[in-house]
N, C-alpha and C. Protein backbone atom coordinates (compact mmCIF):
# COMPACT_ATOMS: atom_id res chain seq x y z
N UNK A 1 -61.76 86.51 -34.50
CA UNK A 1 -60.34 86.60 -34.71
C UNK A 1 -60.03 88.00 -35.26
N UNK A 2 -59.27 89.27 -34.81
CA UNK A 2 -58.48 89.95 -35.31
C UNK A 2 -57.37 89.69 -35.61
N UNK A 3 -56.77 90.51 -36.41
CA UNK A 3 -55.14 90.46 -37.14
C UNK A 3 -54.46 91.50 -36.10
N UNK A 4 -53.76 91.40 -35.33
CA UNK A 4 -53.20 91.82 -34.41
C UNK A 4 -51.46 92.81 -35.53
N UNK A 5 -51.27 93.77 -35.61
CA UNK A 5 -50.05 94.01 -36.29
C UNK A 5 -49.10 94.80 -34.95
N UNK A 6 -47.51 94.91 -35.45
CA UNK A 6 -47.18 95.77 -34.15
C UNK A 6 -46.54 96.27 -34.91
N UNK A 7 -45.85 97.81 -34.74
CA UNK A 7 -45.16 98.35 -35.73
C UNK A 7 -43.50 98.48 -34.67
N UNK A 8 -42.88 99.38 -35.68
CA UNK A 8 -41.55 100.42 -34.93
C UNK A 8 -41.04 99.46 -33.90
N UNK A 9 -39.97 100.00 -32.78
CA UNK A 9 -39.46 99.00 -31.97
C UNK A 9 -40.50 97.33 -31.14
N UNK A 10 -41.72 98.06 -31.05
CA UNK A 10 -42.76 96.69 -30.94
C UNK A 10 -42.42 95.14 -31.43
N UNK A 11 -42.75 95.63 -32.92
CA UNK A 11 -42.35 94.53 -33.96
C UNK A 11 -40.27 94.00 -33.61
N UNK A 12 -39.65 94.61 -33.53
CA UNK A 12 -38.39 94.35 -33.18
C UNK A 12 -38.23 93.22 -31.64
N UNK A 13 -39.02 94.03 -30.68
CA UNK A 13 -39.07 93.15 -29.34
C UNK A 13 -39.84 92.28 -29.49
N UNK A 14 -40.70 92.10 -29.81
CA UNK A 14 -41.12 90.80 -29.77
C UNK A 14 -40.77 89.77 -30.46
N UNK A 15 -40.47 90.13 -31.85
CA UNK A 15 -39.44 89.26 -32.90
C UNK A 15 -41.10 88.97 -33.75
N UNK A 16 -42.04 89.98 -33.63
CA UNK A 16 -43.33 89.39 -34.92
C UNK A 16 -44.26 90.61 -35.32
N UNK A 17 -44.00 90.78 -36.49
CA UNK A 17 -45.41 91.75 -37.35
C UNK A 17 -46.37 91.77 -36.97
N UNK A 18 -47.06 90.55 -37.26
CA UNK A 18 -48.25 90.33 -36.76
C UNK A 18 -48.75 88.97 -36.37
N UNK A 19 -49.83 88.82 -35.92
CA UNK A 19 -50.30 88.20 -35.60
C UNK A 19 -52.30 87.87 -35.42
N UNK A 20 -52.77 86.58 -35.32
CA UNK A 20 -53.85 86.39 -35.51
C UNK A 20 -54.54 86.12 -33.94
N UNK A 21 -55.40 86.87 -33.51
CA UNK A 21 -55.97 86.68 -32.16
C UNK A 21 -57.38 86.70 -31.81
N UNK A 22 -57.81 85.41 -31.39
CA UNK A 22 -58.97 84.79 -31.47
C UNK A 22 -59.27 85.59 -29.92
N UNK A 23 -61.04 86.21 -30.18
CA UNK A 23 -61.43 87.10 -29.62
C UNK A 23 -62.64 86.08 -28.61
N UNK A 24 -62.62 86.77 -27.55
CA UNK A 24 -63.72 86.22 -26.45
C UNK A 24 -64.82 86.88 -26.42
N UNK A 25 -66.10 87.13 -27.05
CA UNK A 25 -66.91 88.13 -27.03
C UNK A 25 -66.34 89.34 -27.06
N UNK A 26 -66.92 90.06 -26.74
CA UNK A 26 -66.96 92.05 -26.77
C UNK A 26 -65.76 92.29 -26.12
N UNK A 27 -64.67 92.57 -26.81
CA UNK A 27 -63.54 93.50 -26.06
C UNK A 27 -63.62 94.75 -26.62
N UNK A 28 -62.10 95.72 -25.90
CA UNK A 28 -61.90 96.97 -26.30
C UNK A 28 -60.84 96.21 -26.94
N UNK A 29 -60.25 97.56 -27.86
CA UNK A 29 -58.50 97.83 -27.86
C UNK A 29 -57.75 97.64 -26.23
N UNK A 30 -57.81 97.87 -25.52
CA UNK A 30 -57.35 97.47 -24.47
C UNK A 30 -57.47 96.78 -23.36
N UNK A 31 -58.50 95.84 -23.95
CA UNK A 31 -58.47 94.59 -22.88
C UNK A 31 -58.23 93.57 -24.16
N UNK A 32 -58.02 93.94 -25.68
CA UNK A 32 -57.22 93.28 -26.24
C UNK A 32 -55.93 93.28 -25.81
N UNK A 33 -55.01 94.52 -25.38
CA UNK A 33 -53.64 94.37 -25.10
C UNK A 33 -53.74 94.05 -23.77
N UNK A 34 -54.32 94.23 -22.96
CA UNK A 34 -53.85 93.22 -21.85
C UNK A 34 -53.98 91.75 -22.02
N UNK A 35 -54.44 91.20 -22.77
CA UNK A 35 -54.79 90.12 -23.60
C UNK A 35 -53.40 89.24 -23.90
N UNK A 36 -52.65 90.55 -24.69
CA UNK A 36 -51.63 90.49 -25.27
C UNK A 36 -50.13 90.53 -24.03
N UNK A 37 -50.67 91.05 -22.82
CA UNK A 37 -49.20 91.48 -22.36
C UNK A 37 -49.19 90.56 -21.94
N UNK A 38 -50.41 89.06 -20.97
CA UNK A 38 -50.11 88.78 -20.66
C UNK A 38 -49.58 87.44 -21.18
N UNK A 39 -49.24 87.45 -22.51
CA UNK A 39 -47.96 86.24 -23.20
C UNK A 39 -47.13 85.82 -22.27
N UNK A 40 -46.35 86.59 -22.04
CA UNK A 40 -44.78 86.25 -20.83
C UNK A 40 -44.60 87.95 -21.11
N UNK A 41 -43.40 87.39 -20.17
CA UNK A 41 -42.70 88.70 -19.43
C UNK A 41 -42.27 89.85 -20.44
N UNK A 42 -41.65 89.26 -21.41
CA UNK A 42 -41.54 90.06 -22.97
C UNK A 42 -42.51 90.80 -23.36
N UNK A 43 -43.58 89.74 -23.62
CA UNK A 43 -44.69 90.70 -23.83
C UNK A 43 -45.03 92.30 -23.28
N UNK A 44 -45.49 91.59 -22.14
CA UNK A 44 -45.96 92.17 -20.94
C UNK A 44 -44.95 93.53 -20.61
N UNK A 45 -43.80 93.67 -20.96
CA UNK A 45 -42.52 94.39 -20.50
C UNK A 45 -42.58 95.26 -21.85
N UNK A 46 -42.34 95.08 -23.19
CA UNK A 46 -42.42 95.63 -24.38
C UNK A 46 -44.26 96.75 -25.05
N UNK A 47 -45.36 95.72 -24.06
CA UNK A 47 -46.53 96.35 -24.08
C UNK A 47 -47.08 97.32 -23.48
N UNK A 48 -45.85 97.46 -22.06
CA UNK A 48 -46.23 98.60 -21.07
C UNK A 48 -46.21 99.75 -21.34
N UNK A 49 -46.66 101.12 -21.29
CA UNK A 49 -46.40 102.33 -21.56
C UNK A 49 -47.37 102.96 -22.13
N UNK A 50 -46.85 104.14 -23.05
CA UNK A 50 -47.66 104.19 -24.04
C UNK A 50 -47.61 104.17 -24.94
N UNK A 51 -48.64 103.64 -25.49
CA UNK A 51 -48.98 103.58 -27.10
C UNK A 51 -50.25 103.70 -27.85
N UNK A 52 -49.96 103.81 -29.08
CA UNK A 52 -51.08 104.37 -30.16
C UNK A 52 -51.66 103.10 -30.56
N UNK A 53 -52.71 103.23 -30.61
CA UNK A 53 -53.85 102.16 -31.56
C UNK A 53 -54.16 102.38 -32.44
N UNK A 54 -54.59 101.57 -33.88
CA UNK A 54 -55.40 101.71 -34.32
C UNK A 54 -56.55 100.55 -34.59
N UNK A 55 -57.42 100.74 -35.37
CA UNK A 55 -58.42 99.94 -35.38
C UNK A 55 -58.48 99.96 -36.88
N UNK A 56 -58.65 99.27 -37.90
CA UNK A 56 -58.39 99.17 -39.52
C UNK A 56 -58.29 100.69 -39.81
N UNK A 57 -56.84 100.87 -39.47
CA UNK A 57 -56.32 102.05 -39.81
C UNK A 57 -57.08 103.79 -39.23
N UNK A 58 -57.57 103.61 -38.65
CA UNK A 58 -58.06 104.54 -37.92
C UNK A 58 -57.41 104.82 -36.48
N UNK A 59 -56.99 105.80 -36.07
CA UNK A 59 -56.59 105.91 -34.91
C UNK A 59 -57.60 105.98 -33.79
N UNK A 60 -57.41 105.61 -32.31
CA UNK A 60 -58.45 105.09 -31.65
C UNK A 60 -58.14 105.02 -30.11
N UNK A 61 -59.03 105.39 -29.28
CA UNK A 61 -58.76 105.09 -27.91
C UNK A 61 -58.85 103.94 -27.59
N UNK A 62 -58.37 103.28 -26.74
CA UNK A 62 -58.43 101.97 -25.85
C UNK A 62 -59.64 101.76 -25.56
N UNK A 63 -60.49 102.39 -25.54
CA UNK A 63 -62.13 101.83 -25.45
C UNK A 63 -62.75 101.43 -26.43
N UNK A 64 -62.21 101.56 -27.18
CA UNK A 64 -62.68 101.00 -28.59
C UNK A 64 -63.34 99.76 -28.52
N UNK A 65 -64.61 99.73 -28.89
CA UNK A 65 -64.68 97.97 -29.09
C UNK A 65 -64.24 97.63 -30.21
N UNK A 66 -63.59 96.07 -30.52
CA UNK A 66 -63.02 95.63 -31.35
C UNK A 66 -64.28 94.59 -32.01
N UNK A 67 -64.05 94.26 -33.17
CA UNK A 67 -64.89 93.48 -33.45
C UNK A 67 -64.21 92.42 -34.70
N UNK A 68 -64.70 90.95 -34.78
CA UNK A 68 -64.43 89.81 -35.50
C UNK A 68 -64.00 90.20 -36.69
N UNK A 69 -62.48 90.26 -37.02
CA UNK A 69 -62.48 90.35 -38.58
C UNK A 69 -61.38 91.80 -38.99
N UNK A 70 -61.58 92.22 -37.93
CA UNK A 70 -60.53 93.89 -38.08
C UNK A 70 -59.36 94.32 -37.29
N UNK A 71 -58.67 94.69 -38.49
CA UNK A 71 -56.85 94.70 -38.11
C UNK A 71 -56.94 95.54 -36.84
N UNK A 72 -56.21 95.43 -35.75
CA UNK A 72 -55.56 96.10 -34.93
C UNK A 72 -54.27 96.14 -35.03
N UNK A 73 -53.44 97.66 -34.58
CA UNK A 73 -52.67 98.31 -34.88
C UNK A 73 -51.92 98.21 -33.85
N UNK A 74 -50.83 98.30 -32.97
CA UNK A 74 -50.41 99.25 -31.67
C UNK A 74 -48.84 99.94 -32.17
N UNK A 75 -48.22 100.54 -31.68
CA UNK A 75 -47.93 101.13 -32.32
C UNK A 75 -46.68 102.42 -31.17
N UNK A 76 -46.04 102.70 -30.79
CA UNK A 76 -45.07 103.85 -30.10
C UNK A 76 -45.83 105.45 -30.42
N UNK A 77 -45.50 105.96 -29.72
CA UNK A 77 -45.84 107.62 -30.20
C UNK A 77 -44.42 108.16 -31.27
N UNK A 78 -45.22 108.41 -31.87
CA UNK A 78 -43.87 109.10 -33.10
C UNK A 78 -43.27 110.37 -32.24
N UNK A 79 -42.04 110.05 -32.71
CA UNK A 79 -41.01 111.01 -31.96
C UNK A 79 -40.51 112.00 -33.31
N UNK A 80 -40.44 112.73 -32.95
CA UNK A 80 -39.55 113.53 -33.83
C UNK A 80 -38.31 114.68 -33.15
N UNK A 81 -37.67 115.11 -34.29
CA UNK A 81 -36.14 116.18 -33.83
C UNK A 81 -35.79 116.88 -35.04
């Protein structure tokens, strides 16, 4: 099980902080979020694009393996002006 968190507009579209997600053997960060998009259409529509990971606070590529027990992050690219 990881702790799944979503930040910035993420957390807004989906209507949840976080969440708890029971793991199938060896994933990445991103066959966790495809994991994740495919909830419903919301999901799936709000997860597309890009975005930042982290892995217990570390920033991280999508290849990441994830492992039993550690927060994942996702997250928008910070914008600035």
């Amino acid at each position: 099980m990881v702790n799944v968190l979503f930040f910035a507009s993420l957390r807004e579209t989906l209507g949840v902080a976080q969440l708890d997600q029971p793991l199938d053997g060896m994933v990445t960060a991103g066959e966790l979020l495809e994991q994740l998009k495919g909830r419903d259409a919301v999901w799936g529509k709000a997860l597309d694009g890009q975005l930042l990971c982290s892995v217990n606070q570390d920033i991280v590529p999508l290849d990441t393996v994830v492992s039993d027990g550690d927060e994942v992050a996702f997250f928008p690219p910070v914008t600035g002006g």
